[in-house]
N, C-alpha and C. Protein backbone atom coordinates (compact mmCIF):
# COMPACT_ATOMS: atom_id res chain seq x y z
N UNK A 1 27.18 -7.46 3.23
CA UNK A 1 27.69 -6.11 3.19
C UNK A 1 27.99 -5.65 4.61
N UNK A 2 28.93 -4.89 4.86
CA UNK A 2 29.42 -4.37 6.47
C UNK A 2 28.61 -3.21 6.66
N UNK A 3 28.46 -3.18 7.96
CA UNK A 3 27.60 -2.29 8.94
C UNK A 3 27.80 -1.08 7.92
N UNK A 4 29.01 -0.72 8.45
CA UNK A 4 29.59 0.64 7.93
C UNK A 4 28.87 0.99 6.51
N UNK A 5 28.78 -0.17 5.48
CA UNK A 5 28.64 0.65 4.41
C UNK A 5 27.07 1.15 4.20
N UNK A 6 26.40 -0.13 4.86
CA UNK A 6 24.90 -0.02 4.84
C UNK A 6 24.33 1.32 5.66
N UNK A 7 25.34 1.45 6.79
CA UNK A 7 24.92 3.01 7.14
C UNK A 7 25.06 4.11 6.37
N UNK A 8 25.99 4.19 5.53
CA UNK A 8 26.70 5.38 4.72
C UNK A 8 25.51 4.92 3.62
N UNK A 9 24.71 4.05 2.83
CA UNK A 9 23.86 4.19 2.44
C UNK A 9 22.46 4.72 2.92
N UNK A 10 22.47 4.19 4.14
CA UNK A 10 21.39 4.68 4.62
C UNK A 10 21.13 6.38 5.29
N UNK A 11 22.16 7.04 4.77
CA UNK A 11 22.33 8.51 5.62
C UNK A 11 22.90 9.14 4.31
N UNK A 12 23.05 8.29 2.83
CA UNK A 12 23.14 9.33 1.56
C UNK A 12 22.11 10.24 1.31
N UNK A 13 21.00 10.21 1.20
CA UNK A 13 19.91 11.15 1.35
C UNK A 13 19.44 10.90 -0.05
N UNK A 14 20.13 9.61 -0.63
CA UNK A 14 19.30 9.17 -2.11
C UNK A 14 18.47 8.18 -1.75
N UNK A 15 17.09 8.18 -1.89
CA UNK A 15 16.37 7.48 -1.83
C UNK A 15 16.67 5.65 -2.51
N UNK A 16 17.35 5.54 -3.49
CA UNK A 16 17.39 4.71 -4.58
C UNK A 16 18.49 3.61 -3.27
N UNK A 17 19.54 4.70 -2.69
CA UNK A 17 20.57 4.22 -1.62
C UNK A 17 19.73 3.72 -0.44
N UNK A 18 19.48 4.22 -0.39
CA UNK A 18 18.23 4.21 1.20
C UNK A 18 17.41 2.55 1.22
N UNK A 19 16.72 2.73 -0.50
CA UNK A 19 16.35 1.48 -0.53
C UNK A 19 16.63 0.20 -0.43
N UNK A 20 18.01 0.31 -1.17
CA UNK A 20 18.95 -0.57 -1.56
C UNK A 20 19.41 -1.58 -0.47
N UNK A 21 19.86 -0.40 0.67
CA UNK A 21 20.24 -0.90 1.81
C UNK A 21 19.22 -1.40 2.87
N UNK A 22 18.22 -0.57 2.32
CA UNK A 22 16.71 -1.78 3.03
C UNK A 22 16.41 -2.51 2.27
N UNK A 23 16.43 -3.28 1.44
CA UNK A 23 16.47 -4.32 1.06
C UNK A 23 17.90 -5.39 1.43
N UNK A 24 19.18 -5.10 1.25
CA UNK A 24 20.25 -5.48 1.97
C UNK A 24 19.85 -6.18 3.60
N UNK A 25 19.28 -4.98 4.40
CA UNK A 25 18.80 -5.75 5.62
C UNK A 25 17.77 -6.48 5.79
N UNK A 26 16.78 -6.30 5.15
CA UNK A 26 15.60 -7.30 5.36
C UNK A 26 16.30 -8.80 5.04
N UNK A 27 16.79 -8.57 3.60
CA UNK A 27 17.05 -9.90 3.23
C UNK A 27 17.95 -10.75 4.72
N UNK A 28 18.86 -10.38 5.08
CA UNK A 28 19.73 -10.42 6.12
C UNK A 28 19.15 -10.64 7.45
N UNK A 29 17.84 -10.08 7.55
CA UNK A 29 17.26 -9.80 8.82
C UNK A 29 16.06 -10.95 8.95
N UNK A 30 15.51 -10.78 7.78
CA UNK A 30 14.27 -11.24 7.80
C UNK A 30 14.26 -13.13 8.47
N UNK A 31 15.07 -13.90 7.81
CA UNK A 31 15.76 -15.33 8.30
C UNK A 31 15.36 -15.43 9.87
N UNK A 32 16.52 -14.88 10.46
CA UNK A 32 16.81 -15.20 12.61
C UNK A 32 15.12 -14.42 12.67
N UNK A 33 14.79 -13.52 12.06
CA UNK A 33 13.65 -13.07 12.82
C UNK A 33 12.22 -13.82 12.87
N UNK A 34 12.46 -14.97 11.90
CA UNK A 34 10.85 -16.14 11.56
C UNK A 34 11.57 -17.26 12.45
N UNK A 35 12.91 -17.52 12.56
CA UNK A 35 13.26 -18.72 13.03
C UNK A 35 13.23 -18.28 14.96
N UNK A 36 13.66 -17.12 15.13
CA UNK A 36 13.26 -16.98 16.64
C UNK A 36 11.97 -17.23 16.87
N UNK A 37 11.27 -16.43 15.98
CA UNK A 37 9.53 -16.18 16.58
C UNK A 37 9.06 -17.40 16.36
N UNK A 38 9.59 -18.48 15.30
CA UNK A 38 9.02 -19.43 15.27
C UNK A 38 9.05 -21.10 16.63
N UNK A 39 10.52 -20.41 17.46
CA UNK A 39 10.64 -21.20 19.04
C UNK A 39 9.48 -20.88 19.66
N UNK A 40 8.59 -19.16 19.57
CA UNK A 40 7.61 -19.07 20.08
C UNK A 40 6.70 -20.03 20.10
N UNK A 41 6.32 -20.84 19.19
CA UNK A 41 5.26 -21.93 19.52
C UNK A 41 4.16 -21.24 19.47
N UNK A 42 3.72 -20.23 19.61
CA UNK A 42 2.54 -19.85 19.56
C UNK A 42 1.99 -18.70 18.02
N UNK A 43 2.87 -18.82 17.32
CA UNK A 43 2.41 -18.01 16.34
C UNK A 43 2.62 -18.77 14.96
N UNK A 44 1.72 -18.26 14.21
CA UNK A 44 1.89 -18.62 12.92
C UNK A 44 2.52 -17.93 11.79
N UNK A 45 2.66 -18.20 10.48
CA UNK A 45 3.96 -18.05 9.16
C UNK A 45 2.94 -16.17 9.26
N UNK A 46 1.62 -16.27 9.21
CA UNK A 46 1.14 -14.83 9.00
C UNK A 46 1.27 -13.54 10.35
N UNK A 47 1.20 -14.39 11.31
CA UNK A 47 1.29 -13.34 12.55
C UNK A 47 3.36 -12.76 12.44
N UNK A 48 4.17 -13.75 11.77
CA UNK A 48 5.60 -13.73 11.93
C UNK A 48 5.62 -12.30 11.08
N UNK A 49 5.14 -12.73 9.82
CA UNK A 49 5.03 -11.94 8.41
C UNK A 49 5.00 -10.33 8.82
N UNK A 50 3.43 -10.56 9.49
CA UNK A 50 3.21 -9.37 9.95
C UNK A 50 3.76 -8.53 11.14
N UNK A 51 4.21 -9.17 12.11
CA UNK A 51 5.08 -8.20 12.97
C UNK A 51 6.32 -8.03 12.34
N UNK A 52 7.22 -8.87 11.77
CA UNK A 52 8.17 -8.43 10.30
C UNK A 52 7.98 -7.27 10.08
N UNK A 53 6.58 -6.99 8.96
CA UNK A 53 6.69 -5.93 8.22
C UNK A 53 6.70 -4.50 9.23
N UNK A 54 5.60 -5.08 10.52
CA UNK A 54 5.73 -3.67 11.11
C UNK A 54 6.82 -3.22 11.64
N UNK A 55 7.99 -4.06 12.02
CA UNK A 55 9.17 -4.18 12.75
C UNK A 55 10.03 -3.28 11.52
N UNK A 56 9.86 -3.36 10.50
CA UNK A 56 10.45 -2.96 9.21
C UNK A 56 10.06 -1.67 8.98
N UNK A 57 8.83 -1.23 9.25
CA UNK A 57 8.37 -0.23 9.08
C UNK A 57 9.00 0.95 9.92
N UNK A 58 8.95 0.33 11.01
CA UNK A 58 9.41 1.09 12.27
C UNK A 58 11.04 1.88 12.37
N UNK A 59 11.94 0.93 11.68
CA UNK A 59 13.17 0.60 11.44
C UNK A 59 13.61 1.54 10.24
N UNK A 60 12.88 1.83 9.04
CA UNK A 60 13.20 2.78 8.11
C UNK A 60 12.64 4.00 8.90
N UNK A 61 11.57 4.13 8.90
CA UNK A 61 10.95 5.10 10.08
C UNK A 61 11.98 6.16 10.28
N UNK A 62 12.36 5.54 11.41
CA UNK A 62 13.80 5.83 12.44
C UNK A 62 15.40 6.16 11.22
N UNK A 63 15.54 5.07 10.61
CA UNK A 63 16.74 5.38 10.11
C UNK A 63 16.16 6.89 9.00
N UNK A 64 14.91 6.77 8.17
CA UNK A 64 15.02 7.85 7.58
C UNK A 64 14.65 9.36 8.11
N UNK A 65 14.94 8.98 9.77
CA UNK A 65 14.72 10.60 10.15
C UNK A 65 15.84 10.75 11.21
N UNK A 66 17.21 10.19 10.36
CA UNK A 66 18.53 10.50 11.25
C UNK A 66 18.60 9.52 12.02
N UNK A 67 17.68 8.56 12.25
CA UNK A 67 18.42 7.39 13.15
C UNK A 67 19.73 6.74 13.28
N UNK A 68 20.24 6.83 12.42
CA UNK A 68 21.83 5.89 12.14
C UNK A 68 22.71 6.85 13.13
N UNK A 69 22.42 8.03 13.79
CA UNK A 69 23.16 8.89 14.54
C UNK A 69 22.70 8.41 16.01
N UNK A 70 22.10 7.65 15.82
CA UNK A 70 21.76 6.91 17.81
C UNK A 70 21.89 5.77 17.53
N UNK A 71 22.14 4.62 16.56
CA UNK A 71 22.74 3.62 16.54
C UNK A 71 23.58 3.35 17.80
N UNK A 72 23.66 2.43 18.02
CA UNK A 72 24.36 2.24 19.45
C UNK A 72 24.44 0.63 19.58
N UNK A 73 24.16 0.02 18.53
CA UNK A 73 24.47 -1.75 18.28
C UNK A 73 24.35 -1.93 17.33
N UNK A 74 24.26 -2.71 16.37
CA UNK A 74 24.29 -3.34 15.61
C UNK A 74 23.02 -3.37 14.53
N UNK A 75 22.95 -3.22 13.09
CA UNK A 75 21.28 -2.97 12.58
C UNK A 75 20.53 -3.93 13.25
N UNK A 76 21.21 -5.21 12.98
CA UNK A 76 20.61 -6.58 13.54
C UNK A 76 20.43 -6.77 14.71
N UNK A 77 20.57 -6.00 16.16
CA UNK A 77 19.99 -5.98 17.26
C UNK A 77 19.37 -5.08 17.38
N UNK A 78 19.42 -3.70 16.46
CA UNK A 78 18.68 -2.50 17.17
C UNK A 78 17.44 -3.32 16.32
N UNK A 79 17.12 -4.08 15.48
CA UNK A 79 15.74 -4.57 14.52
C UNK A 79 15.00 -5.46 15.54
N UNK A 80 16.32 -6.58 16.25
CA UNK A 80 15.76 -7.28 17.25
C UNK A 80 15.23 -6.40 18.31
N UNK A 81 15.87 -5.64 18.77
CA UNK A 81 15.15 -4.63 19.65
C UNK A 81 13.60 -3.75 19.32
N UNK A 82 13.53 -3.52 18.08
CA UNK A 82 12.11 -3.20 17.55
C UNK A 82 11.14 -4.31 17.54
N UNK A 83 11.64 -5.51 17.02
CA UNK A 83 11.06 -6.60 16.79
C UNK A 83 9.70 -7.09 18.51
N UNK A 84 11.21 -6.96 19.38
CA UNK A 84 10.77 -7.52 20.84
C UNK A 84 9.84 -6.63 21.18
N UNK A 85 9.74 -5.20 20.70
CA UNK A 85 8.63 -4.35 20.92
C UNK A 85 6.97 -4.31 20.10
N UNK A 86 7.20 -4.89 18.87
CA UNK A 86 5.92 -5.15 18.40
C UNK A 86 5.65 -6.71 18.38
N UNK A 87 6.52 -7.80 19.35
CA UNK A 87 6.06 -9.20 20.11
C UNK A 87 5.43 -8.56 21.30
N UNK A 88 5.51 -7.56 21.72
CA UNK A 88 5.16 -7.54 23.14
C UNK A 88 3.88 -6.80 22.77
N UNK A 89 3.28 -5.72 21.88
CA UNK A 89 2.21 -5.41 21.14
C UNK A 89 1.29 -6.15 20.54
N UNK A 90 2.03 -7.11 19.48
CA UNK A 90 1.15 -7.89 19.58
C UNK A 90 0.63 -8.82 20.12
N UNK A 91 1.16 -9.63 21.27
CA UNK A 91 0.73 -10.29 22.69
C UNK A 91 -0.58 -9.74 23.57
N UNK A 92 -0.50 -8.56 23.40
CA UNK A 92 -1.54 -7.68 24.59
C UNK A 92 -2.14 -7.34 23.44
N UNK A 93 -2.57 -7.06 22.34
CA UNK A 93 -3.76 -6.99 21.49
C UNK A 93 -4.24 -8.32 21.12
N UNK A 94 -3.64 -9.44 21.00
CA UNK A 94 -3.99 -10.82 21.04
C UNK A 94 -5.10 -11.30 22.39
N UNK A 95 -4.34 -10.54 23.25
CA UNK A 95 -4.73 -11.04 24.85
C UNK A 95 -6.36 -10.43 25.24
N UNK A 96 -5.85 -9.34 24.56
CA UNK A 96 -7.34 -8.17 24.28
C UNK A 96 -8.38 -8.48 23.73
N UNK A 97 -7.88 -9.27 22.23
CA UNK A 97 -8.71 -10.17 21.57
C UNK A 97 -9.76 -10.95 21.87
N UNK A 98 -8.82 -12.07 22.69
CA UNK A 98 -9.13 -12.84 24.10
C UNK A 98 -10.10 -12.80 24.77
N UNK A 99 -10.21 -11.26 25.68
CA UNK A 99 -10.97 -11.19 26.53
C UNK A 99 -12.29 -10.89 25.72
N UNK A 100 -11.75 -9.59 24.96
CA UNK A 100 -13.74 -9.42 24.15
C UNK A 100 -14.34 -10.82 23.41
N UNK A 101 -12.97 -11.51 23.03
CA UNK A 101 -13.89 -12.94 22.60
C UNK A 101 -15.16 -13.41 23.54
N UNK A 102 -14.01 -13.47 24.53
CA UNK A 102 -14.69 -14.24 25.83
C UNK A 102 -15.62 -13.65 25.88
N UNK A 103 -16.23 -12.48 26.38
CA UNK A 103 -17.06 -11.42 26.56
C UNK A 103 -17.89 -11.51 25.52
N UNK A 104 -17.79 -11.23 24.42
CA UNK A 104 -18.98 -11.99 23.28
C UNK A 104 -19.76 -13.05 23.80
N UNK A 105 -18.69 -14.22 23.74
CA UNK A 105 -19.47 -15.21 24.06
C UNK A 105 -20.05 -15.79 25.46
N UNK A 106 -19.69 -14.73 26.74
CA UNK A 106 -20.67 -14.80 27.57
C UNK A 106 -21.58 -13.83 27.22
N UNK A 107 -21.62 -12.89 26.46
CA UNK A 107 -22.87 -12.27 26.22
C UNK A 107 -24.36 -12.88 25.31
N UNK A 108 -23.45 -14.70 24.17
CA UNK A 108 -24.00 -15.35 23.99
C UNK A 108 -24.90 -16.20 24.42
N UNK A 109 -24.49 -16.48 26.13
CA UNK A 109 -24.95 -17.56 26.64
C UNK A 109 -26.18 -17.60 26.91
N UNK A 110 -27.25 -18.76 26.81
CA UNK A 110 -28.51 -18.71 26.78
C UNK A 110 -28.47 -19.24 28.41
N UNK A 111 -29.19 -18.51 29.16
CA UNK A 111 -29.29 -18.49 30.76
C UNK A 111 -30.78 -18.49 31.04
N UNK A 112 -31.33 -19.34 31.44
CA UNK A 112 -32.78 -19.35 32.38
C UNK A 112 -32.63 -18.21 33.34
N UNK A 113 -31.32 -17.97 34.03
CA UNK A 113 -31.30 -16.91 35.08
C UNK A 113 -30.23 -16.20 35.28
N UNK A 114 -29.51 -15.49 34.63
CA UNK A 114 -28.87 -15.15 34.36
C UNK A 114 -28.19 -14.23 35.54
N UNK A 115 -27.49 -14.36 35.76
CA UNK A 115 -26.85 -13.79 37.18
C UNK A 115 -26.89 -12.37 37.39
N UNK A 116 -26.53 -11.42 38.28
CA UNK A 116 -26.60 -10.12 37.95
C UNK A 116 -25.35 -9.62 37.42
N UNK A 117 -24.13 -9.97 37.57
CA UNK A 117 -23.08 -9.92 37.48
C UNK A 117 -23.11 -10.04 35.54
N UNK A 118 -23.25 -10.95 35.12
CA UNK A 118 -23.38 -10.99 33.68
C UNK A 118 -24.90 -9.99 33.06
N UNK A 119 -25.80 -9.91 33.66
CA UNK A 119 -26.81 -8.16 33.02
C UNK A 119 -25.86 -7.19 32.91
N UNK A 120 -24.92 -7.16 33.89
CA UNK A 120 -24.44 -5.58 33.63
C UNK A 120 -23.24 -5.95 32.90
N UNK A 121 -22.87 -7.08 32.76
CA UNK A 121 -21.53 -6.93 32.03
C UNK A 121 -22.05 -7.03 30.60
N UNK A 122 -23.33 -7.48 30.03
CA UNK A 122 -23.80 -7.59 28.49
C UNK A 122 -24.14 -5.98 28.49
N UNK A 123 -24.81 -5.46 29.41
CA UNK A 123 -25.77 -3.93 29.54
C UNK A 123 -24.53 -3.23 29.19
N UNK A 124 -23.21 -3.63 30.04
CA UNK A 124 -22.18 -2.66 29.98
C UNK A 124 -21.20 -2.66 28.00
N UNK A 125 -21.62 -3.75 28.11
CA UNK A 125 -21.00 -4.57 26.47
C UNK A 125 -21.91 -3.64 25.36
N UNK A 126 -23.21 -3.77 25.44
CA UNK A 126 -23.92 -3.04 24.90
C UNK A 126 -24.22 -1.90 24.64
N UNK A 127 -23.94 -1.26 25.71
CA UNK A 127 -24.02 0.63 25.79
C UNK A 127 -22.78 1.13 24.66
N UNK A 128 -21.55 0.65 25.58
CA UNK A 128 -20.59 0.63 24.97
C UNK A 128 -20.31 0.39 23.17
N UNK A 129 -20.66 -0.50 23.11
CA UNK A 129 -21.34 -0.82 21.73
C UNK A 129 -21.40 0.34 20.70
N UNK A 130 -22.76 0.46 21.04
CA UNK A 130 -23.35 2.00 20.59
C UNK A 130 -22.73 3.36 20.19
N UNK A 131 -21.65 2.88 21.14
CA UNK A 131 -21.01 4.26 21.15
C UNK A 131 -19.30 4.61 20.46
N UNK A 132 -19.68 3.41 19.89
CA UNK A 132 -18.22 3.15 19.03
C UNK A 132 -19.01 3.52 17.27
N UNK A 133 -18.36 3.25 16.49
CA UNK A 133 -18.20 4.29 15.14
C UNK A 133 -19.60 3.17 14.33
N UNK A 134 -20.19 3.37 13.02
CA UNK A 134 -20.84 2.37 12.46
C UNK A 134 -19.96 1.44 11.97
N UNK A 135 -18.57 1.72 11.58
CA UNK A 135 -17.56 0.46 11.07
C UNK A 135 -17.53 -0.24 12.50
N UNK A 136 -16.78 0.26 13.07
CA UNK A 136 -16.52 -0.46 14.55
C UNK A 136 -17.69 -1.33 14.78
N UNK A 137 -18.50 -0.94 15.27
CA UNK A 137 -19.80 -1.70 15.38
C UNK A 137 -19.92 -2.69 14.43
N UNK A 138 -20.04 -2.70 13.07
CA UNK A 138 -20.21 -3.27 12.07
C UNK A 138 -19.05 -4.34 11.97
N UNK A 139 -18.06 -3.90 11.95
CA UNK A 139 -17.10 -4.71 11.63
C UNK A 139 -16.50 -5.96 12.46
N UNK A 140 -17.14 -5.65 14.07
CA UNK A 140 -16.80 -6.47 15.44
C UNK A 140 -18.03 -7.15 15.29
N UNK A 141 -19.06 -7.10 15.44
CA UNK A 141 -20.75 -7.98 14.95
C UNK A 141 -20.11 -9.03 13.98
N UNK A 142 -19.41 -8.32 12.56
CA UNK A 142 -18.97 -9.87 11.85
C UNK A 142 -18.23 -10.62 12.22
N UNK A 143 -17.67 -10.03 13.16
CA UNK A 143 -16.04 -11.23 13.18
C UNK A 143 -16.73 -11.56 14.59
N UNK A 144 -17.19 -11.17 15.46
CA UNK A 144 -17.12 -12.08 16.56
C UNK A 144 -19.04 -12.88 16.72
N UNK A 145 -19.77 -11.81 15.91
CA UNK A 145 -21.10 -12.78 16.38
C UNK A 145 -21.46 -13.73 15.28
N UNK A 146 -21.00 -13.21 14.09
CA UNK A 146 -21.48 -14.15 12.44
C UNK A 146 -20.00 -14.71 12.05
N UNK A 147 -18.64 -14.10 13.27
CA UNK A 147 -17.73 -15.42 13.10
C UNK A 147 -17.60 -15.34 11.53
N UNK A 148 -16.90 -14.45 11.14
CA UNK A 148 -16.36 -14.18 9.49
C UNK A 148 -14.84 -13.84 9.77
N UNK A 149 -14.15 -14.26 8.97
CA UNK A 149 -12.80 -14.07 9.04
C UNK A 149 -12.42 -12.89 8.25
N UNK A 150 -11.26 -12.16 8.24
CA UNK A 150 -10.68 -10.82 7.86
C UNK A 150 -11.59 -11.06 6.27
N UNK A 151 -10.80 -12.14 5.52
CA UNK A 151 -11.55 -11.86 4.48
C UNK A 151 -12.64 -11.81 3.65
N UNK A 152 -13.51 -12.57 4.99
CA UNK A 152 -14.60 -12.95 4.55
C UNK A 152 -16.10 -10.98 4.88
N UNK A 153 -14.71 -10.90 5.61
CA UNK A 153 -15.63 -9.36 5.99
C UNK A 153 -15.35 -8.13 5.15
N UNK A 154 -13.98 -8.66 4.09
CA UNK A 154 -13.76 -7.64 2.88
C UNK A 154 -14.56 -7.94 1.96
N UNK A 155 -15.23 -9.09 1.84
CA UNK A 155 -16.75 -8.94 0.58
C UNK A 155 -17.94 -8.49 0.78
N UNK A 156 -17.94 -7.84 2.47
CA UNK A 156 -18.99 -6.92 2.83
C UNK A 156 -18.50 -5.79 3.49
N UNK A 157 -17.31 -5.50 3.52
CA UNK A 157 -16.69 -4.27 3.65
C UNK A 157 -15.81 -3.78 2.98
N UNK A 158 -15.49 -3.91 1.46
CA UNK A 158 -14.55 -3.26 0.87
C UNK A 158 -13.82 -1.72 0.53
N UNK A 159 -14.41 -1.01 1.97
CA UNK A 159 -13.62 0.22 2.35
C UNK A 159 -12.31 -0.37 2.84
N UNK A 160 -12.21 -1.49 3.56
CA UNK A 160 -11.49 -2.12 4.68
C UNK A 160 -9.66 -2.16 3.58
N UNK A 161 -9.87 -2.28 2.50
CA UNK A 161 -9.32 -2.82 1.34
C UNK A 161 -8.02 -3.91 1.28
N UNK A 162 -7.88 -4.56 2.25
CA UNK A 162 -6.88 -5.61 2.27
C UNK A 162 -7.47 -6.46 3.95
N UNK A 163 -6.70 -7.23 3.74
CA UNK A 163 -7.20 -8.48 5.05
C UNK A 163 -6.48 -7.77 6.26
N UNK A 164 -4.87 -7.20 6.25
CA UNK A 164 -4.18 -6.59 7.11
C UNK A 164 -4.57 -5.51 7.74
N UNK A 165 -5.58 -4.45 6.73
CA UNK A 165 -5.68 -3.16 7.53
C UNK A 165 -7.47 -3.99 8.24
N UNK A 166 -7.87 -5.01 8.13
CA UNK A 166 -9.15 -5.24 8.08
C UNK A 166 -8.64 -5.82 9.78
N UNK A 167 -7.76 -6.15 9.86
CA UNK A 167 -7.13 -6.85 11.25
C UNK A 167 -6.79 -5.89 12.64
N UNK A 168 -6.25 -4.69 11.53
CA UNK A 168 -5.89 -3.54 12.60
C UNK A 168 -6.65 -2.49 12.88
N UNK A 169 -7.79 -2.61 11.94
CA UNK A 169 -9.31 -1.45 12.04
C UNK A 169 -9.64 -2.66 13.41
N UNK A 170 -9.86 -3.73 13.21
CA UNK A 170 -10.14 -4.63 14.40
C UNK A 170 -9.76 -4.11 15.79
N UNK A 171 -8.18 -4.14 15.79
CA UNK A 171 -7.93 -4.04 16.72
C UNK A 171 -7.98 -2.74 17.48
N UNK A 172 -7.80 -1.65 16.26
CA UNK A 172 -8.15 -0.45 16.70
C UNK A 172 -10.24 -0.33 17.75
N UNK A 173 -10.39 -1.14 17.23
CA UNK A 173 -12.09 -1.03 17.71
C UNK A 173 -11.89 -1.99 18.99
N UNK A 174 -11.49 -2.70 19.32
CA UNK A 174 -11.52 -3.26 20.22
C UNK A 174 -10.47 -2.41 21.35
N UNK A 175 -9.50 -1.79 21.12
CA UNK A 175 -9.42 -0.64 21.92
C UNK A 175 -9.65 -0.23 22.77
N UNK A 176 -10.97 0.82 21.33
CA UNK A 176 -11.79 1.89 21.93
C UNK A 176 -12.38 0.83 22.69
N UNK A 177 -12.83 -0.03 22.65
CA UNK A 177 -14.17 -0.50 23.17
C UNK A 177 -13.56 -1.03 24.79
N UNK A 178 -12.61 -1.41 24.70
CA UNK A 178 -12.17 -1.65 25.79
C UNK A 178 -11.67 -0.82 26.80
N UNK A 179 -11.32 0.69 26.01
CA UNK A 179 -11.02 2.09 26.89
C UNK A 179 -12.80 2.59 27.68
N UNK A 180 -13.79 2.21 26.59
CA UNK A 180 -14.70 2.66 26.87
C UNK A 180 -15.59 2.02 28.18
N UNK A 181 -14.63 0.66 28.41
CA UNK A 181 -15.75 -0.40 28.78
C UNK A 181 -14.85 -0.14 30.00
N UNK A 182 -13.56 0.65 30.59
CA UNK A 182 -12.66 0.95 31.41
C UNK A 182 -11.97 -0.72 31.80
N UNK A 183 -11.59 -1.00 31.19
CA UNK A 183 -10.59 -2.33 30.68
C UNK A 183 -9.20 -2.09 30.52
């Protein structure tokens, strides 16, 4: 279907149109956007999935609050252009990941003498801790000290209610914890 018409759907103000034509682009979109990310080398069919959907999210977002009036390329680059913005999001919450991993597991390490440099960085891990929410707390203890995966922490947290929001309550806590820990 041509640009033109998918915009004139997307700016009818019928929802049923609106949809139509998001579905039109995903289908269209969705292809170059697993086969680029997939040159990345570093991600998998679920990390693709999921910056997808948020990239998608972002994209109706915008078009259903008048976006098609700042259009200024193409659906299929302004998506790539959203896209490159939640690769670069999720890179630095990955990276974030990373470090509190790391940080866990030097807070694991069994030390005869433990340096001073690592007391205050567990003391500092710890305070910090405390001072994040009982989910937060709760929910970072499973995944990084008892090492449970998203779903293995929805059969002891089923507020969480799917594996996806169980990923981004994650990341939301690691955050805070990292705003708190001045990171």
């Amino acid at each position: 279907m041509e640009q033109d018409d998918l915009i004139r759907m997307l700016d009818s103000g019928d929802d049923e149109q609106f949809n139509r034509a998001l579905e039109i682009i995903i289908v269209e979109n969705i292809g170059p956007f697993f086969s680029n990310a997939k040159k990345r080398g570093e991600v998998n069919h679920e990390d693709i999935n999921d910056v997808f959907q948020e990239t998608m999210i972002v994209f109706s977002r915008k078009m259903k609050n008048g976006g098609t009036k700042i259009l200024t390329s193409t659906i299929s680059a302004y998506i790539a252009g959203i896209g490159a913005n939640k690769w670069l999001e999720f890179f630095r919450k990955r990276e974030a990941c990373k470090e509190f991993s790391d940080l866990f597991d030097l807070a694991e390490e069994d030390s005869d003498e433990p340096d001073d440099e690592k007391l205050v960085l567990i003391q500092q891990l710890s305070n910090n801790l405390h001072d994040l929410s009982p989910v937060c707390q709760k929910l970072l203890k499973l995944y990084y000290w008892e090492d449970l995966s998203c779903l293995e922490i929805l059969e002891i947290m089923p507020d969480l209610r799917n594996e996806g929001n169980c990923r981004q309550r994650k990341f939301a806590c690691i955050e805070k914890l990292r705003k708190l820990m001045g990171l």
